[in-house]
C-alpha atoms as a PDB file:
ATOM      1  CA  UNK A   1       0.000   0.000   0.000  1.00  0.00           C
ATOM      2  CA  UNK A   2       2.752   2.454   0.592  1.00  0.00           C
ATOM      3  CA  UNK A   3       4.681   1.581  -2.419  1.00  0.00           C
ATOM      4  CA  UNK A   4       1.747   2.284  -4.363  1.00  0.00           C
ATOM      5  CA  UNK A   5       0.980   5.496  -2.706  1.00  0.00           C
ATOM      6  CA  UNK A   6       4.561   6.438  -3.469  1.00  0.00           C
ATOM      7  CA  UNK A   7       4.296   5.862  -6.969  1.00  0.00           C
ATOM      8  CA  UNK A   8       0.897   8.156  -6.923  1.00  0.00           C
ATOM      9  CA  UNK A   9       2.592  10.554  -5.191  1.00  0.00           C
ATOM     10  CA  UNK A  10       5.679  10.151  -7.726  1.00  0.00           C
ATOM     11  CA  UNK A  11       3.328  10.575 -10.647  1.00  0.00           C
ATOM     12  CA  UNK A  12       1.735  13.351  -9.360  1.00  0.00           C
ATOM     13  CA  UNK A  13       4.887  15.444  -9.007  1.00  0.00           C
ATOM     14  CA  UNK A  14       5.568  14.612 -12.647  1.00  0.00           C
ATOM     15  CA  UNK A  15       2.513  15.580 -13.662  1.00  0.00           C
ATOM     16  CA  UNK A  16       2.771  18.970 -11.793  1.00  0.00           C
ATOM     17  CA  UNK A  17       6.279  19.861 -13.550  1.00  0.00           C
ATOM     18  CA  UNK A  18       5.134  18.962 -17.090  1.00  0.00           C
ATOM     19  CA  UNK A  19       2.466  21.046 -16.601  1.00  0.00           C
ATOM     20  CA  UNK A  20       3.820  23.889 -14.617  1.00  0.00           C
ATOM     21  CA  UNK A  21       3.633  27.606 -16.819  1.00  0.00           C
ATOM     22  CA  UNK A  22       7.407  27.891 -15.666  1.00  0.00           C
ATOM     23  CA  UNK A  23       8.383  24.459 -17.234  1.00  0.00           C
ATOM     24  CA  UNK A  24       5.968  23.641 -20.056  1.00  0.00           C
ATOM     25  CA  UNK A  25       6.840  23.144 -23.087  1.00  0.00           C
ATOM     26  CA  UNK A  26       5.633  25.815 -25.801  1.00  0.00           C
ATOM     27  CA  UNK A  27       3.065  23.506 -27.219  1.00  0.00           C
ATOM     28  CA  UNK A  28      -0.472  22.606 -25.500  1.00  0.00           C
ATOM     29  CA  UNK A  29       0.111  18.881 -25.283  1.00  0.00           C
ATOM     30  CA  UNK A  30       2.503  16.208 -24.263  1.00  0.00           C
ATOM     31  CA  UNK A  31       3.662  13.422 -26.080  1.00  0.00           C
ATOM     32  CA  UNK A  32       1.825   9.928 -24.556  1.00  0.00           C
ATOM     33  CA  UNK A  33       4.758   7.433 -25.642  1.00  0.00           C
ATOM     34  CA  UNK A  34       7.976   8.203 -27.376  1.00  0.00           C
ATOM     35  CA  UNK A  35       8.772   6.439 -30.794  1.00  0.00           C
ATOM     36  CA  UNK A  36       7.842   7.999 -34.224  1.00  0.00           C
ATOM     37  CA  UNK A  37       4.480   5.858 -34.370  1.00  0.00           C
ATOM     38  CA  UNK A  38       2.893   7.223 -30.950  1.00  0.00           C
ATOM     39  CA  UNK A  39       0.601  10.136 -31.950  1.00  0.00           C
ATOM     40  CA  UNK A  40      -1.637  10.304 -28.810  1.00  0.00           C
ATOM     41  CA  UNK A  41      -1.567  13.889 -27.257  1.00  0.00           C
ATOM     42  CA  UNK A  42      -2.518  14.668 -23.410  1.00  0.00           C
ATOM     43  CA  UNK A  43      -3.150  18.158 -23.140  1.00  0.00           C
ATOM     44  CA  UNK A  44      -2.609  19.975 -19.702  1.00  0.00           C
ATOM     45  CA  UNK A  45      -5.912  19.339 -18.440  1.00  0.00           C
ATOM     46  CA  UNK A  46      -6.258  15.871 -19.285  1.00  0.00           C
ATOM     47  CA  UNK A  47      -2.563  15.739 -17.458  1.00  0.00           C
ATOM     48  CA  UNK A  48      -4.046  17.500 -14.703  1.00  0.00           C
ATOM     49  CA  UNK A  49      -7.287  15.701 -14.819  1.00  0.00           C
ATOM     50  CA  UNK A  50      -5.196  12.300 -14.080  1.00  0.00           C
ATOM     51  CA  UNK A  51      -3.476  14.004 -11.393  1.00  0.00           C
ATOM     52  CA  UNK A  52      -6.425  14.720  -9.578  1.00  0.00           C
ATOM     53  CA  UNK A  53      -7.764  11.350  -9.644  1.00  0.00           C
ATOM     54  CA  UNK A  54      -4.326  10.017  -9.003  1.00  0.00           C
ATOM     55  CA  UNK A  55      -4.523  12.103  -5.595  1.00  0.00           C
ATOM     56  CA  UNK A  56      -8.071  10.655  -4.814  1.00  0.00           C
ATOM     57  CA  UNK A  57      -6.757   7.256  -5.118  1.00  0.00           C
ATOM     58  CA  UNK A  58      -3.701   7.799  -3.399  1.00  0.00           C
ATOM     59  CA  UNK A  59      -6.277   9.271  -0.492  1.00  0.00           C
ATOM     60  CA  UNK A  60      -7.449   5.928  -0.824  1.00  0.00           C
ATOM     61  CA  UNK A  61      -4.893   3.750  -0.065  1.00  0.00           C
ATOM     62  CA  UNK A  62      -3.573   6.263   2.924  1.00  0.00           C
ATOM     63  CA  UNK A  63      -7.161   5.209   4.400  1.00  0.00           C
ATOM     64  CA  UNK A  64      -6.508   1.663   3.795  1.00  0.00           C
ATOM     65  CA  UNK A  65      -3.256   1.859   5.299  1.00  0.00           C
ATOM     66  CA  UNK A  66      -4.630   2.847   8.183  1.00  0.00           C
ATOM     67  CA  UNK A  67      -7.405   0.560   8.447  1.00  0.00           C
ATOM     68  CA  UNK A  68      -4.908  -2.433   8.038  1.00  0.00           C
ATOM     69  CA  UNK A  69      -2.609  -1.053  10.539  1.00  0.00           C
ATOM     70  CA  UNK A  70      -5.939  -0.779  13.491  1.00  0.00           C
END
């Protein structure tokens, strides 16, 4: 349970610094994959929109944890 939540939490940092004004890149979407072939685009608020639910799941599993642990 904590790895996961550390992976969430991971993710959502990511997520935060591709999408950050400061440290965007000057187009409107990120890449999803990398080779030549990939042409699926996230924009910032999908990217954001993932992050959110990303924190309500890692919400989740801090819950859990503490259930499991009383």
């Amino acid at each position: 349970v904590q790895d996961l939540n550390r992976k969430g939490s991971a993710l959502c940092s990511l997520i935060t610094s591709l999408t950050s004004p400061a440290k965007a890149p000057n187009k409107s979407a990120i890449t999803n994959g990398g080779g030549p072939t990939a042409h699926t685009y996230l924009t910032n608020k999908e990217l954001m929109g993932i992050q959110q639910n990303m924190s309500f799941v890692s919400e989740g599993y801090t819950d859990l944890g503490e259930t499991l642990k009383g």
